[in-house]
Protein backbone atom coordinates (compact mmCIF):
# COMPACT_ATOMS: atom_id res chain seq x y z
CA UNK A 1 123.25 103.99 89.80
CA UNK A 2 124.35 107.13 91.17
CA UNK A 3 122.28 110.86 90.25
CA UNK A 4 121.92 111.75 86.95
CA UNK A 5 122.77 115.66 86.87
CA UNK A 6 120.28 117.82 84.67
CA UNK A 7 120.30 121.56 83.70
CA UNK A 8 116.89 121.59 85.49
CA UNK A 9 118.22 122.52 88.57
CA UNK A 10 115.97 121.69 90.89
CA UNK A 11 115.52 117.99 89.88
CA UNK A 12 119.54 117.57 91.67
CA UNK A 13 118.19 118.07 95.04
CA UNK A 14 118.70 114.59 96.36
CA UNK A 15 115.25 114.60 97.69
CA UNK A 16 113.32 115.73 94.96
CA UNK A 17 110.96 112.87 93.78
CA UNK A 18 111.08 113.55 90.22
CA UNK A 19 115.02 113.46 89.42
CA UNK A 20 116.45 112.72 85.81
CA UNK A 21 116.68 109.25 87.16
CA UNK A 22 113.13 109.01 87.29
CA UNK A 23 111.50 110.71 84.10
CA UNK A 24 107.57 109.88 85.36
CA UNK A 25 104.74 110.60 82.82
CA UNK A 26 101.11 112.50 83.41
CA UNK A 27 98.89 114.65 81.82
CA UNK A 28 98.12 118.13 82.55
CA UNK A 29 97.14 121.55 81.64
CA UNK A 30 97.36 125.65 82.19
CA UNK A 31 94.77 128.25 82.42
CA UNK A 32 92.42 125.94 80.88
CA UNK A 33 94.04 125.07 78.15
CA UNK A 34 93.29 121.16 76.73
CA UNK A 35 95.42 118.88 78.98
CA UNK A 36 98.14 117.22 77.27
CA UNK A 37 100.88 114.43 77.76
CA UNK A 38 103.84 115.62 80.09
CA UNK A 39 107.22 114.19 81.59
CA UNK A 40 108.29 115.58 85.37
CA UNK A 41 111.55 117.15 85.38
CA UNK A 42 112.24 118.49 89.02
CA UNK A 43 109.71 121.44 89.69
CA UNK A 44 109.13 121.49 85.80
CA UNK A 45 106.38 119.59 83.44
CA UNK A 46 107.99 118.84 79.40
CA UNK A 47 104.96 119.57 77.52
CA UNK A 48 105.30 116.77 75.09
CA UNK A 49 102.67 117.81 72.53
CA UNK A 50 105.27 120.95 71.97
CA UNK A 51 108.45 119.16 71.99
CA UNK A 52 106.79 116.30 69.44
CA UNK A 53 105.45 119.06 67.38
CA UNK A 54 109.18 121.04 67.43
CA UNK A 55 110.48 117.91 65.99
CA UNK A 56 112.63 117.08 69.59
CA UNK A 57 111.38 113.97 70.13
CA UNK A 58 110.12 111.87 67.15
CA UNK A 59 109.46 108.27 67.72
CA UNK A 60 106.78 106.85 65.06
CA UNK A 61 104.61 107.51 61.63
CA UNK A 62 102.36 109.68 63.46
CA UNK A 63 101.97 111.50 66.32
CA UNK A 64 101.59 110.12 69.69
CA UNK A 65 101.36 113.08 72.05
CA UNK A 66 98.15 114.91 70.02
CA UNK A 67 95.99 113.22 72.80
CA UNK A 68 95.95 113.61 76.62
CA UNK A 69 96.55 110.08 77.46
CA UNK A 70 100.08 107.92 77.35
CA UNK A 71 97.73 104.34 76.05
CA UNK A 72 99.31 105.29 72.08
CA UNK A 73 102.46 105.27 73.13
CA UNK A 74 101.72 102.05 75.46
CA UNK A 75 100.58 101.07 72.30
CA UNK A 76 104.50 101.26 70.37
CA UNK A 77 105.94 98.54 72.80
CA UNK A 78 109.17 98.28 74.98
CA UNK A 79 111.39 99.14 71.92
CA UNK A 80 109.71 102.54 71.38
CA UNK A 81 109.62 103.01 75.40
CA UNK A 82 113.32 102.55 75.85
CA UNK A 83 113.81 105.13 72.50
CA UNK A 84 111.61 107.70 74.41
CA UNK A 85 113.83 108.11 77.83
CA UNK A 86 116.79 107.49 75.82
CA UNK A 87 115.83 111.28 74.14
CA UNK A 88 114.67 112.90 76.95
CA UNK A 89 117.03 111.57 79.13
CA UNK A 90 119.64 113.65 76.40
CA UNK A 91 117.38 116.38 76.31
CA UNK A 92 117.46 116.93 79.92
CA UNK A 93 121.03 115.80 81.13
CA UNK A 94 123.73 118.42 81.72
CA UNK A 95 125.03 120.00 79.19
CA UNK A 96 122.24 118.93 76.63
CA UNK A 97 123.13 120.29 73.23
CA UNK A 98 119.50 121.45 72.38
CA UNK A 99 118.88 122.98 76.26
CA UNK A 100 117.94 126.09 74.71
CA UNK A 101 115.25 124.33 72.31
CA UNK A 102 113.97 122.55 75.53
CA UNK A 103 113.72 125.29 77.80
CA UNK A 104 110.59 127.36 76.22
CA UNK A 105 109.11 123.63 76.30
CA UNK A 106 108.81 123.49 79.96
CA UNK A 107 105.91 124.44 82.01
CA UNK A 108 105.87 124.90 86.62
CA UNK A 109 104.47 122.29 88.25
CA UNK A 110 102.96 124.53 90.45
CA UNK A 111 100.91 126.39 87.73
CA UNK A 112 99.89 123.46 86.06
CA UNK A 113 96.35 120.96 86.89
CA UNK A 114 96.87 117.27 86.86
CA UNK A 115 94.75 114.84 84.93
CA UNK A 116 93.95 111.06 84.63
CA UNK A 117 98.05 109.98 82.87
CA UNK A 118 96.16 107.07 80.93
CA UNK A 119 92.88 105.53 79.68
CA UNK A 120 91.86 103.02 81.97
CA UNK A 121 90.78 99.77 79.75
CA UNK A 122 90.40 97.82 82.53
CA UNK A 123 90.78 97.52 86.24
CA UNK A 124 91.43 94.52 88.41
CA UNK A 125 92.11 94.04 92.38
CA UNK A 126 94.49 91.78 93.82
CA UNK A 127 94.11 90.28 97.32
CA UNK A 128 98.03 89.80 97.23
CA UNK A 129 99.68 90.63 100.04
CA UNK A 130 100.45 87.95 103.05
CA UNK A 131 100.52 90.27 106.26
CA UNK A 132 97.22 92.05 105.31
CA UNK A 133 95.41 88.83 104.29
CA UNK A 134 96.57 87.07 107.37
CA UNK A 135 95.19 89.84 109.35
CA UNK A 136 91.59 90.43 107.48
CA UNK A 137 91.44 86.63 107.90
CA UNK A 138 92.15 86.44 111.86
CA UNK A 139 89.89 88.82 112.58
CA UNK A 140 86.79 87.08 110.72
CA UNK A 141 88.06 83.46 111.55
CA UNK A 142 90.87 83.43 113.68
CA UNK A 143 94.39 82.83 113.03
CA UNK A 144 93.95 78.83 112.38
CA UNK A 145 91.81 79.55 109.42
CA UNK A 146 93.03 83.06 108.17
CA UNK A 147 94.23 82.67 104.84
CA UNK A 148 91.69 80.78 102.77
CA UNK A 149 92.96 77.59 101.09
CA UNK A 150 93.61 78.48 97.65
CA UNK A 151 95.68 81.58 98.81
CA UNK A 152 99.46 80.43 99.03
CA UNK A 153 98.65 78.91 95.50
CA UNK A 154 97.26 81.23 93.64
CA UNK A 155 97.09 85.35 94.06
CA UNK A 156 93.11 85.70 94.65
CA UNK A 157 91.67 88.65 92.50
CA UNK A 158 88.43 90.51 91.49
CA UNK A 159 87.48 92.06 88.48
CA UNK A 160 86.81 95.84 89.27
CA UNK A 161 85.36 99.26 87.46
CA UNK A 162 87.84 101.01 84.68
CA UNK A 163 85.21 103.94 85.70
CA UNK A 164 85.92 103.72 89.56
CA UNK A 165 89.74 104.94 89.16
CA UNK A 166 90.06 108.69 89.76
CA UNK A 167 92.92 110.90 89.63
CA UNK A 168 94.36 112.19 92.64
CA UNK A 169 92.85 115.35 94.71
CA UNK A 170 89.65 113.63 93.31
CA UNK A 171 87.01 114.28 96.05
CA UNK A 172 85.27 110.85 97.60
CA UNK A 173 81.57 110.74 98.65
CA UNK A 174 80.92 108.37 101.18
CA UNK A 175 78.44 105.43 100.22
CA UNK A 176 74.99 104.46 100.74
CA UNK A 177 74.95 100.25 100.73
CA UNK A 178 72.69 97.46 102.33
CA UNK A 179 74.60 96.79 106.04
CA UNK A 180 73.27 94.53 107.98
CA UNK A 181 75.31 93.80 111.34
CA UNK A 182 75.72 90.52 113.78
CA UNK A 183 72.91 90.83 115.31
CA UNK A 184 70.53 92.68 113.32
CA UNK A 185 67.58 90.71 111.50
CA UNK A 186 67.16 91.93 108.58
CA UNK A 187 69.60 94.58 106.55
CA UNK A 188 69.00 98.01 106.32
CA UNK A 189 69.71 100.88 103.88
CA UNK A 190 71.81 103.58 105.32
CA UNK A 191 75.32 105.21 104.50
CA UNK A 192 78.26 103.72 105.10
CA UNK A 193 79.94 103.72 108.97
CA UNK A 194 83.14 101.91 108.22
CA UNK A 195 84.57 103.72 105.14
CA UNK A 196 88.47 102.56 104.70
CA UNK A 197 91.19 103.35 102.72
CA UNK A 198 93.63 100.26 100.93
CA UNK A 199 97.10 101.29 100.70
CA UNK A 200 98.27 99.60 97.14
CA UNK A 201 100.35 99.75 93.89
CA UNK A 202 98.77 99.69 90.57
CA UNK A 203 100.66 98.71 87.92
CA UNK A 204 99.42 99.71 84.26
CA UNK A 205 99.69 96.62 81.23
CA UNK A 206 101.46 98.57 78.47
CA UNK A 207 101.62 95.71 75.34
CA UNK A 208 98.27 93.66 74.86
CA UNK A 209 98.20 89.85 75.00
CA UNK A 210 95.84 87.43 73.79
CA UNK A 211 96.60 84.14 75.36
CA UNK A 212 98.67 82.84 78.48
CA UNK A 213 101.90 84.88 78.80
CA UNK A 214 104.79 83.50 81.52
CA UNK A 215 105.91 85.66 84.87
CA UNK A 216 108.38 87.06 82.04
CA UNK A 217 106.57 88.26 79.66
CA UNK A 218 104.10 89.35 82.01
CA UNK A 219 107.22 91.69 83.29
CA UNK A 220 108.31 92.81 80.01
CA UNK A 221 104.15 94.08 79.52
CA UNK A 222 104.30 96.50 82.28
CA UNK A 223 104.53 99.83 81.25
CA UNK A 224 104.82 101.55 84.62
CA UNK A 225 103.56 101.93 88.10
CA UNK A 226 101.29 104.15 90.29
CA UNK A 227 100.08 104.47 93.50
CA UNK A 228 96.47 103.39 94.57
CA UNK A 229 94.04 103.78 97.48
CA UNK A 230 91.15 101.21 97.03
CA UNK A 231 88.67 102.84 99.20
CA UNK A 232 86.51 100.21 100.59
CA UNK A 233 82.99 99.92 102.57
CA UNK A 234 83.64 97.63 105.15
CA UNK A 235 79.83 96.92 106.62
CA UNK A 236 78.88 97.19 102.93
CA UNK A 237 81.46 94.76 102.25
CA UNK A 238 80.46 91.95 105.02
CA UNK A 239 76.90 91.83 104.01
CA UNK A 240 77.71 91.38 99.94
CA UNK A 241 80.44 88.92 99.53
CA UNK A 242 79.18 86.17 100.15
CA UNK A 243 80.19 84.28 98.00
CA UNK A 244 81.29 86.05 95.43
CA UNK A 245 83.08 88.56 97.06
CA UNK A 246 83.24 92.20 96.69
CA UNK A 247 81.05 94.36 94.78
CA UNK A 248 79.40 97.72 95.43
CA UNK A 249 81.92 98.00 98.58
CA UNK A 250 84.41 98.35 96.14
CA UNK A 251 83.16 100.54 93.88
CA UNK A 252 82.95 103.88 95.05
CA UNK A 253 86.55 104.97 94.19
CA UNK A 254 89.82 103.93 92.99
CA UNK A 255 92.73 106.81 93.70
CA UNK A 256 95.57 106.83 91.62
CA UNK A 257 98.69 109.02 91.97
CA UNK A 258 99.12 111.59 88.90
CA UNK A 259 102.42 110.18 87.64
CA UNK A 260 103.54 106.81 85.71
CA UNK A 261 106.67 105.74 86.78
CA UNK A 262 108.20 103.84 84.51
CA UNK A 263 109.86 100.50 85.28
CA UNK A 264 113.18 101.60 83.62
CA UNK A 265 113.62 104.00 86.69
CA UNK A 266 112.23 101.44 89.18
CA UNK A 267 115.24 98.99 88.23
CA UNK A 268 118.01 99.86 91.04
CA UNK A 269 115.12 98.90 93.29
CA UNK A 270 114.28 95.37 92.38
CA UNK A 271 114.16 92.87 94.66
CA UNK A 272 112.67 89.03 95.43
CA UNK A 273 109.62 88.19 96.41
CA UNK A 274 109.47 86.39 100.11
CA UNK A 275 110.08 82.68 100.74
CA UNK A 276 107.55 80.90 99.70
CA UNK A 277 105.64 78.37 102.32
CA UNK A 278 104.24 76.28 99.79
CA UNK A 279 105.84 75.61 95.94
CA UNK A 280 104.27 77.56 93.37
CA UNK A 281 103.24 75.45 90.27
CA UNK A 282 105.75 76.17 87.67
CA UNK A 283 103.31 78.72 85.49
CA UNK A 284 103.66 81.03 88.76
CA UNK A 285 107.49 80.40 89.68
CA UNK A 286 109.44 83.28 90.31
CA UNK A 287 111.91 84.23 87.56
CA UNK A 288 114.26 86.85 88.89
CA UNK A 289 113.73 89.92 91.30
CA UNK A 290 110.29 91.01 90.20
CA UNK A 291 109.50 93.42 93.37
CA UNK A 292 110.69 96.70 94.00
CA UNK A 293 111.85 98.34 97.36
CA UNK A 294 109.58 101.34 97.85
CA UNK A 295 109.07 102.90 101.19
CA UNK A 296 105.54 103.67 101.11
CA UNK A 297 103.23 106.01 104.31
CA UNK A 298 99.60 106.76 105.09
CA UNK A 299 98.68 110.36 106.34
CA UNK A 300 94.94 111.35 107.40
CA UNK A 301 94.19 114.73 108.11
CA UNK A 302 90.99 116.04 109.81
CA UNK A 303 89.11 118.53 107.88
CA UNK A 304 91.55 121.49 108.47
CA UNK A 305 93.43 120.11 110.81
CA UNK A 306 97.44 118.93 110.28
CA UNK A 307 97.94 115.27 108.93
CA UNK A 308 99.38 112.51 110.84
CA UNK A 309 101.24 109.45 109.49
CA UNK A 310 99.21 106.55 110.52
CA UNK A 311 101.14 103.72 108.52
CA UNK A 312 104.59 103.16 107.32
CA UNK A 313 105.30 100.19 105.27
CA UNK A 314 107.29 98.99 101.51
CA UNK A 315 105.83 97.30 98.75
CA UNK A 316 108.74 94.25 99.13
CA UNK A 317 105.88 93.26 101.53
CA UNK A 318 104.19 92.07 98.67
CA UNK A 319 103.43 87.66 98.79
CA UNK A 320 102.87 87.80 94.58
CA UNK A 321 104.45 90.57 92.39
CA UNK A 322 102.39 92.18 89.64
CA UNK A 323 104.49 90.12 87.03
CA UNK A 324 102.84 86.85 88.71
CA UNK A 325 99.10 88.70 89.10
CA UNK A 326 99.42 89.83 85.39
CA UNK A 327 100.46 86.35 84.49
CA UNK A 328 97.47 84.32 86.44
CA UNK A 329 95.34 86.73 84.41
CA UNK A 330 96.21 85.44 81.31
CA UNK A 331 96.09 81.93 82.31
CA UNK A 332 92.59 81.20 80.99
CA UNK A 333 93.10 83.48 77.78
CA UNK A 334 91.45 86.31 79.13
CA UNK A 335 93.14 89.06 76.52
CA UNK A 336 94.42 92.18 78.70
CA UNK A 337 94.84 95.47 76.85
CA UNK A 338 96.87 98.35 77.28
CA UNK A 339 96.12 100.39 79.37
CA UNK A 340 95.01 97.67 81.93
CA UNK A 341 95.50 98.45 85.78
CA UNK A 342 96.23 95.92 88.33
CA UNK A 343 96.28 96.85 91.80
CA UNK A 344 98.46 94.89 93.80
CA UNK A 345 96.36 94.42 97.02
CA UNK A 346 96.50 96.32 100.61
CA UNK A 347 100.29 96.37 101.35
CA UNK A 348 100.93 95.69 105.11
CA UNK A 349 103.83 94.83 106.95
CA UNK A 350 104.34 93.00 109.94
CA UNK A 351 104.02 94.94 112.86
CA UNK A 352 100.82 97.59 113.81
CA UNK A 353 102.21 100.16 112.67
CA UNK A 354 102.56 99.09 108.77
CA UNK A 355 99.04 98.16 108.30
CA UNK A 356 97.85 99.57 104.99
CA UNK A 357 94.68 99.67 106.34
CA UNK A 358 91.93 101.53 108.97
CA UNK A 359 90.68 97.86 109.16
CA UNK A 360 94.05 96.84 110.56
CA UNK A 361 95.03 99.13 112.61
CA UNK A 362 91.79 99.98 114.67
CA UNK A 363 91.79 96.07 114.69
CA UNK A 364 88.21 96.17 113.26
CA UNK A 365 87.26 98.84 115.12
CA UNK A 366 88.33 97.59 118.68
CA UNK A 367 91.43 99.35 119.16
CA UNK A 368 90.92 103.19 117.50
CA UNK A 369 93.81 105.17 116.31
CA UNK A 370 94.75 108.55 118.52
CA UNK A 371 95.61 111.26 116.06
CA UNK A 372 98.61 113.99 116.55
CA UNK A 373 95.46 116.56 116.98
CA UNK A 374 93.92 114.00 119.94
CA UNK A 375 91.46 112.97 118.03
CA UNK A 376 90.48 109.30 117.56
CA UNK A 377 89.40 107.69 114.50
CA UNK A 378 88.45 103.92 114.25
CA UNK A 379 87.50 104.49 110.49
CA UNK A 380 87.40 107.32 108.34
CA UNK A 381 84.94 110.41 109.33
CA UNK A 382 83.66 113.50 107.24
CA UNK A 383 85.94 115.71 106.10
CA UNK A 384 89.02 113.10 106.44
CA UNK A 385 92.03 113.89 104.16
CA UNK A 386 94.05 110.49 103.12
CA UNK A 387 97.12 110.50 101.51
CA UNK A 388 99.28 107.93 100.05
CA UNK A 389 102.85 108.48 99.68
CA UNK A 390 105.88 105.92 97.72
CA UNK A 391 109.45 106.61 97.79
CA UNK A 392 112.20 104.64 96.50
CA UNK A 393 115.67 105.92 97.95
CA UNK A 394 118.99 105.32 95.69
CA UNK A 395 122.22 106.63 95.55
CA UNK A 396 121.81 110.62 96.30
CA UNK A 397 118.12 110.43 94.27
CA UNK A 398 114.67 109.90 95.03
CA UNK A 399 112.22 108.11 92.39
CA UNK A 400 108.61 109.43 93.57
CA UNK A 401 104.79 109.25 92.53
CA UNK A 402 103.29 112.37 93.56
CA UNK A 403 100.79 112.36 96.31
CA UNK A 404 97.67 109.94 96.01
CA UNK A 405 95.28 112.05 97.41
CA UNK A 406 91.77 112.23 98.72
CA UNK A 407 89.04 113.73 100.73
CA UNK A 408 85.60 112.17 101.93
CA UNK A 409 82.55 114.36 101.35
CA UNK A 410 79.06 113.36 103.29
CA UNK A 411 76.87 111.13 101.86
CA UNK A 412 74.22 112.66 99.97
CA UNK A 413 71.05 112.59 100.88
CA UNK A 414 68.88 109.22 100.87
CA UNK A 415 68.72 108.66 96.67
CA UNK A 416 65.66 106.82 97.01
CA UNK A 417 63.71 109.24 99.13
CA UNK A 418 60.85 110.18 97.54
C-alpha cells in the first residue's frame, strides 16, 4: 500500500510517523482544558469530542468520545472500528468534501499534553521472546539449561499491576526492595543498584471474552498496539522469584507510548512468527502471519547530556505473537476485558547490539556500555533518560508510536525510617 495523500500537509512527509496510513488514537488536552479522545493527523490532533458533537463522525446510540479514554469505543467491536477509519480516513484524504468542517476541529501537537489513550483493566507480562530468554537464562544457568522446560511449549507469563502502566514522559523513582547478593547472609533493605529498562510491545484486548478463544479470534480481539518499557529491579528481582517469579521488581512502572496504533494500519507489516524447534499443540498453532515488522531502538540520555542509541532491534524477533499470548490466556477461562494490556516480553535480537535490555548488554553487569558522552553505564543511574522508539517503514510512509519515554528520579528517602 502506497501513501495515502491528506490535505494535512504535513502528514505526506514520508517520514512523518503519523501519516493518513496510520490514523493512531490518544488522549489529550490544551491550556488545561479536560483531556479528551484524539486521532494524529501529521503535526495535528482531531479532537474527537468536537467532531462527534458536529455530527462528522457518528458511529452509535450514544456518544463515545464524551470521555477521555478509547475502552467505549473498544467496547463497539471490529465492525464499529473498521466504520471509524473508514470516516476519518474520508475526512482527512485529499480533497475531502467536508475539509473546511474538519479544519476548525484540529488542534497542534505541539500545544497539546498527552494522557493515558485507554483505561487499563488489566495488565499482563509475557516472557516471550527467544533471544532475550536464551540470554537471561545463560547467564543464571548457562547455555545447556537456559530456557526453562516448559518454554518452547507454552509462552510463560505473569500477571502484573493495571496501576503500574504510566503514560509516557511519566517520571520513574527508583525502588527500595529486599536485595540480598551471592554472598551476603542475610538480605538487606536498601534502594535498588540494578534498575533496567525492558524494551516491549503491548498490545491492548479491544472485545471481551469469557471462555477459551483460538490464535484467531484472539487476533480479531486486538484493538491496537503500543510501545512498552517494563522497568525492572534486577537485585530486587533475584532475591523474590523464587518460585513464583516476579513481584515487587516489577512493579514500579510500566511505560507506554501515548498513541494506539491500530492493527488496520499495522497490516502491510505482517509477517510469520520464526520456525518453531518444537510443535506447538494445536490450541497454539500458528494461523497466518500474526507478527508485524517494526524496527524498534533504545536511547539513554544522561541527565542533560545528548542520548545515545544503545539497542536496535524489530519486534519479528518475537518466539509467540500476542494473538498466541492472548489465546493461552483464555485457555483456562480466565475472562479478559477490554481494555486489557499484554506486553509482549523484552524484544532482543541476535547479536549485542539488539538486546532490549541493560541486563543484556552489560552482560549482567560484566561488560558496561560506553556512552557517545564517554560515560559508562552497566545499569541505569540518576537522572538517566530512556527512550523507546517503533517504526514500521512502507511504501513512501512511516506508521509510528510516539516516543515511550522516561526519566529515573532518586530514591526517596528510607520509607521506614523513623
Amino acid at each position: 500500500m502506497p501513501l495515502l495523500k491528506s490535505w494535512v500537509a504535513s502528514a505526506n512527509d514520508a517520514n512523518h510517523p503519523f501519516p493518513l496510513n496510520n490514523l493512531p488514537y490518544g488522549v489529550f488536552s490544551v491550556e488545561g482544558d479536560d483531556p479528551r479522545c484524539g486521532v494524529a493527523i501529521g503535526d495535528m490532533i482531531l479532537d474527537m469530542q468536537a467532531a462527534e458533537e458536529a455530527g462528522l463522525v457518528q458511529l452509535a446510540d450514544a456518544p463515545l468520545f464524551d470521555v477521555p479514554y478509547w475502552n467505549d469505543l473498544m467496547e463497539e467491536g471490529p465492525a464499529v472500528w473498521a466504520a471509524l477509519r473508514n470516516r476519518l480516513t474520508a475526512l482527512l484524504s485529499e480533497g475531502a468534501a467536508e475539509q473546511e468542517k474538519v479544519e476548525p476541529l484540529l488542534v497542534a501537537t505541539a500545544d497539546a499534553e498527552l494522557h493515558m489513550p485507554f483505561a487499563v483493566s488489566e495488565y499482563t507480562d509475557f516472557y516471550a521472546g527467544k533471544n532475550h530468554a536464551f540470554n537471561v537464562g545463560t547467564m543464571f544457568r548457562g547455555p545447556e539449561n537456559a530456557l526453562p522446560p516448559n518454554w518452547l511449549h507454552i509462552p510463560i507469563g505473569y500477571n502484573g499491576r493495571a496501576s503500574s502502566v504510566v503514560i509516557s514522559g511519566t517520571d520513574v523513582r527508583r525502588p527500595w526492595g529486599q536485595l540480598k547478593g551471592p554472598n551476603d547472609d542475610t538480605p538487606r533493605w536498601a534502594p535498588c543498584a540494578r534498575f533496567d529498562i525492558e524494551l516491549e510491545m503491548g498490545a491492548i484486548v479491544g472485545t471481551p471474552s469469557d471462555g477459551p478463544i483460538t490464535v484467531q479470534e484472539a487476533d480479531d480481539n486486538i484493538f491496537g498496539y503500543v510501545l512498552l518499557n517494563d522497568w525492572s529491579a534486577r537485585d530486587i528481582q533475584a532475591w523474590e522469584y523464587q518460585p513464583l517469579g516476579p513481584f515487587q521488581a516489577k512493579a514500579t512502572a510500566n511505560t507506554i507510548s501515548p498513541w494506539i496504533v491500530t492493527k488496520p494500519a499495522l497490516e502491510p507489516f505482517r509477517c510469520d512468527t520464526p520456525e518453531r524447534e518444537v510443535e506447538l499443540l494445536d490450541h497454539l498453532k500458528d494461523c497466518g502471519p500474526m507478527l508485524y515488522d517494526i524496527d524498534l531502538e533504545v536511547t539513554l540520555a544522561p541527565e542533560g547530556k545528548a542520548a545515545t542509541t544503545i539497542a536496535r532491534t524489530n519486534y519479528k524477533e518475537m518466539y509467540y505473537s500476542a494473538a498466541q499470548q492472548l489465546a493461552h490466556h483464555t485457555t483456562s477461562g480466565c475472562p479478559m476485558n477490554a481494555g486489557d494490556l499484554l506486553g509482549s516480553g523484552t524484544i532482543s535480537g541476535p547479536v549485542k547490539e539488539s538486546r532490549g535490555s541493560l541486563l543484556e548488554l552489560s552482560w549482567g553487569g560484566k561488560e558496561p556500555l560506553t556512552l557517545d558522552t564517554g560515560e559508562e553505564r552497566s545499569f541505569i543511574a540518576d537522572g538517566d533518560t530512556l527512550t523507546l522508539k517503533g517504526a514500521a517503514k512502507g511504501d513512501g510512509y512511516t506508521i509510528g508510536f510516539g516516543d515511550c519515554t522516561g526519566t529515573v528520579l532518586p530514591a526517596l528517602e528510607d520509607p521506614y525510617a523513623r
